[in-house]
C-alpha atoms as a PDB file:
ATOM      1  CA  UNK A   1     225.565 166.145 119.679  1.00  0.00           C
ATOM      2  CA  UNK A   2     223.561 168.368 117.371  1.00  0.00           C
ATOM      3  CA  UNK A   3     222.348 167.136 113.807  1.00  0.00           C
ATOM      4  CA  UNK A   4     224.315 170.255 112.594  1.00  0.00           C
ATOM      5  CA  UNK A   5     227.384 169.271 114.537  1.00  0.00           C
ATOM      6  CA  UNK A   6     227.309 165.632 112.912  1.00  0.00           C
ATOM      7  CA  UNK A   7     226.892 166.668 109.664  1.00  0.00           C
ATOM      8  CA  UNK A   8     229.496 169.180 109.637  1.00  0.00           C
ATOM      9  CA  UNK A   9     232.183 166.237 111.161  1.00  0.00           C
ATOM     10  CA  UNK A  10     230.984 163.575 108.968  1.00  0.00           C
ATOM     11  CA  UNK A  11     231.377 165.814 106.231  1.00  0.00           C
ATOM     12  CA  UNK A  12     234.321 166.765 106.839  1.00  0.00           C
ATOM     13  CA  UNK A  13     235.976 163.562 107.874  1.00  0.00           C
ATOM     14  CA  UNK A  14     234.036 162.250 104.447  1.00  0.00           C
ATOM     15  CA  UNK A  15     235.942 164.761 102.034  1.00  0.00           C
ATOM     16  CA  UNK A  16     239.392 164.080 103.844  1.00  0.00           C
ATOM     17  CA  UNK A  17     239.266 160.525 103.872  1.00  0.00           C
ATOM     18  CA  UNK A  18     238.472 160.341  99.907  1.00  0.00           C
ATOM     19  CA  UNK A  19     241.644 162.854  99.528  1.00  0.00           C
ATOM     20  CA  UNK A  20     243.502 160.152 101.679  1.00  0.00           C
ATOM     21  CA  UNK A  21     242.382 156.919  99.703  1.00  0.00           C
ATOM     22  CA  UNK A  22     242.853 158.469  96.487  1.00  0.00           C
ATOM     23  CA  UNK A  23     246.674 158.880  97.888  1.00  0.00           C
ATOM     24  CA  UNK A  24     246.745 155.565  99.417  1.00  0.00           C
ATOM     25  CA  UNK A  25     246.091 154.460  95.905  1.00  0.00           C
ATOM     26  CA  UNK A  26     248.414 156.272  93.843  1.00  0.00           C
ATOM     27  CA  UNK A  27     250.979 155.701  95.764  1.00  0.00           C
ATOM     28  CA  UNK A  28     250.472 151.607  95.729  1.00  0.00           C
ATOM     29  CA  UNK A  29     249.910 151.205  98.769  1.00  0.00           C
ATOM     30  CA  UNK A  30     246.767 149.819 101.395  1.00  0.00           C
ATOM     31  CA  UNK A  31     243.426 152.623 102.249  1.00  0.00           C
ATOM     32  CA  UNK A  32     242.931 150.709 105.635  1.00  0.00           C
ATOM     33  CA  UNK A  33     242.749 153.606 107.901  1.00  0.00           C
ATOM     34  CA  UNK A  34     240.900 156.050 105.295  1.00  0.00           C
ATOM     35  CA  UNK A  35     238.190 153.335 104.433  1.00  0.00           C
ATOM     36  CA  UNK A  36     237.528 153.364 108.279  1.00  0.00           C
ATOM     37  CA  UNK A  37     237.673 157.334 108.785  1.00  0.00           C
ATOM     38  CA  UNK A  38     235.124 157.401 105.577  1.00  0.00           C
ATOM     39  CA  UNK A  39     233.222 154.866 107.022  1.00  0.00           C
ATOM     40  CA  UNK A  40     232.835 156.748 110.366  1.00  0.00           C
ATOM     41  CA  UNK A  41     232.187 159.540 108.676  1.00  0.00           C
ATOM     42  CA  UNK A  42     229.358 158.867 106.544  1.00  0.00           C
ATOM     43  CA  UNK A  43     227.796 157.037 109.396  1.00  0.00           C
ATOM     44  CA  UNK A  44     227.651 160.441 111.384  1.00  0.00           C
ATOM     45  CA  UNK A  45     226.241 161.862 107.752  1.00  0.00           C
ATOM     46  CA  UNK A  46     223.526 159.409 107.969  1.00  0.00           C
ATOM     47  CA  UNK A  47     222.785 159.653 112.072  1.00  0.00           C
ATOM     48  CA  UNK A  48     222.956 163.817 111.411  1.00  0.00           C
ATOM     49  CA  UNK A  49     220.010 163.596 108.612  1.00  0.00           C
ATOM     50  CA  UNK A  50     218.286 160.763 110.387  1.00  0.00           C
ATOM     51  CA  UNK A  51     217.442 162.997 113.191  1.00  0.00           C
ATOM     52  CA  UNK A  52     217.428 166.194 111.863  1.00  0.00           C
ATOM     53  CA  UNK A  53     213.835 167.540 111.446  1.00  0.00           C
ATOM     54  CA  UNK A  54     212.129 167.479 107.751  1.00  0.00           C
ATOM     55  CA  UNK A  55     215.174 165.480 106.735  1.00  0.00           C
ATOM     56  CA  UNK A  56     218.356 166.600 105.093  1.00  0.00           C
ATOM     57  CA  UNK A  57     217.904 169.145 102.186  1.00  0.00           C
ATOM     58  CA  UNK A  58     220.612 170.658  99.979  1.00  0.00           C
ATOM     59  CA  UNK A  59     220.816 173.655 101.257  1.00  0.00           C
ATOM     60  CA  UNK A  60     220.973 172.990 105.268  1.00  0.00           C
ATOM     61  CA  UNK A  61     224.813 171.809 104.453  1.00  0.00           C
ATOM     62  CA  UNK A  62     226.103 175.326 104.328  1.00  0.00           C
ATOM     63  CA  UNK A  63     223.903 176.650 107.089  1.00  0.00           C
ATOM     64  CA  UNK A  64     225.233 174.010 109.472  1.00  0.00           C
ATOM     65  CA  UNK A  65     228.479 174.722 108.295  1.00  0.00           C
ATOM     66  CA  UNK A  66     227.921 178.701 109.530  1.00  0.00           C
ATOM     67  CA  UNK A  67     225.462 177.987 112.603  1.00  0.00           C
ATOM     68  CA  UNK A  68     228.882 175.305 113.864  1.00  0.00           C
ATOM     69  CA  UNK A  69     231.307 178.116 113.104  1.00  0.00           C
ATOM     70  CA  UNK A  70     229.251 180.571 114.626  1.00  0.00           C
ATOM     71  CA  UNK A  71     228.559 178.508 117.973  1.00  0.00           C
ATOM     72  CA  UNK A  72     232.510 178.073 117.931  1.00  0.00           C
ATOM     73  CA  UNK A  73     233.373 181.337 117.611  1.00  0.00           C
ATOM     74  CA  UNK A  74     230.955 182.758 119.826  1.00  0.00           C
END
């Protein structure tokens, strides 16, 4: 796996496990599964910008986003 594939996937699975706990919690009930998924995910955040060259900046977010929509598409 790419850097630019983990960092789209971990943030992705980031954003939509925060969505999920912040049901969980309004509705009363246990985040088990969505503190694992967030877990997960911002482990592949931290692999992605642990081997991506120069580090993670700011602005490499969106173009992994388009370079991992682009390789999908293509």
């Amino acid at each position: 796996m790419t850097a630019d594939y983990l960092l789209v996937i971990g943030t992705i699975l980031t954003v939509l496990s925060g969505v999920s706990v912040l049901s969980a919690w309004i509705d009363g009930h246990s985040p088990r599964v969505a503190s694992i998924v967030a877990v997960i995910g911002l482990g592949m955040l931290l692999w992605g910008t642990t081997i991506t060259p120069g580090g993670l900046r700011w602005d490499r977010i969106p173009r992994a986003f388009v370079a991992v929509i682009g390789r999908m598409l293509n």
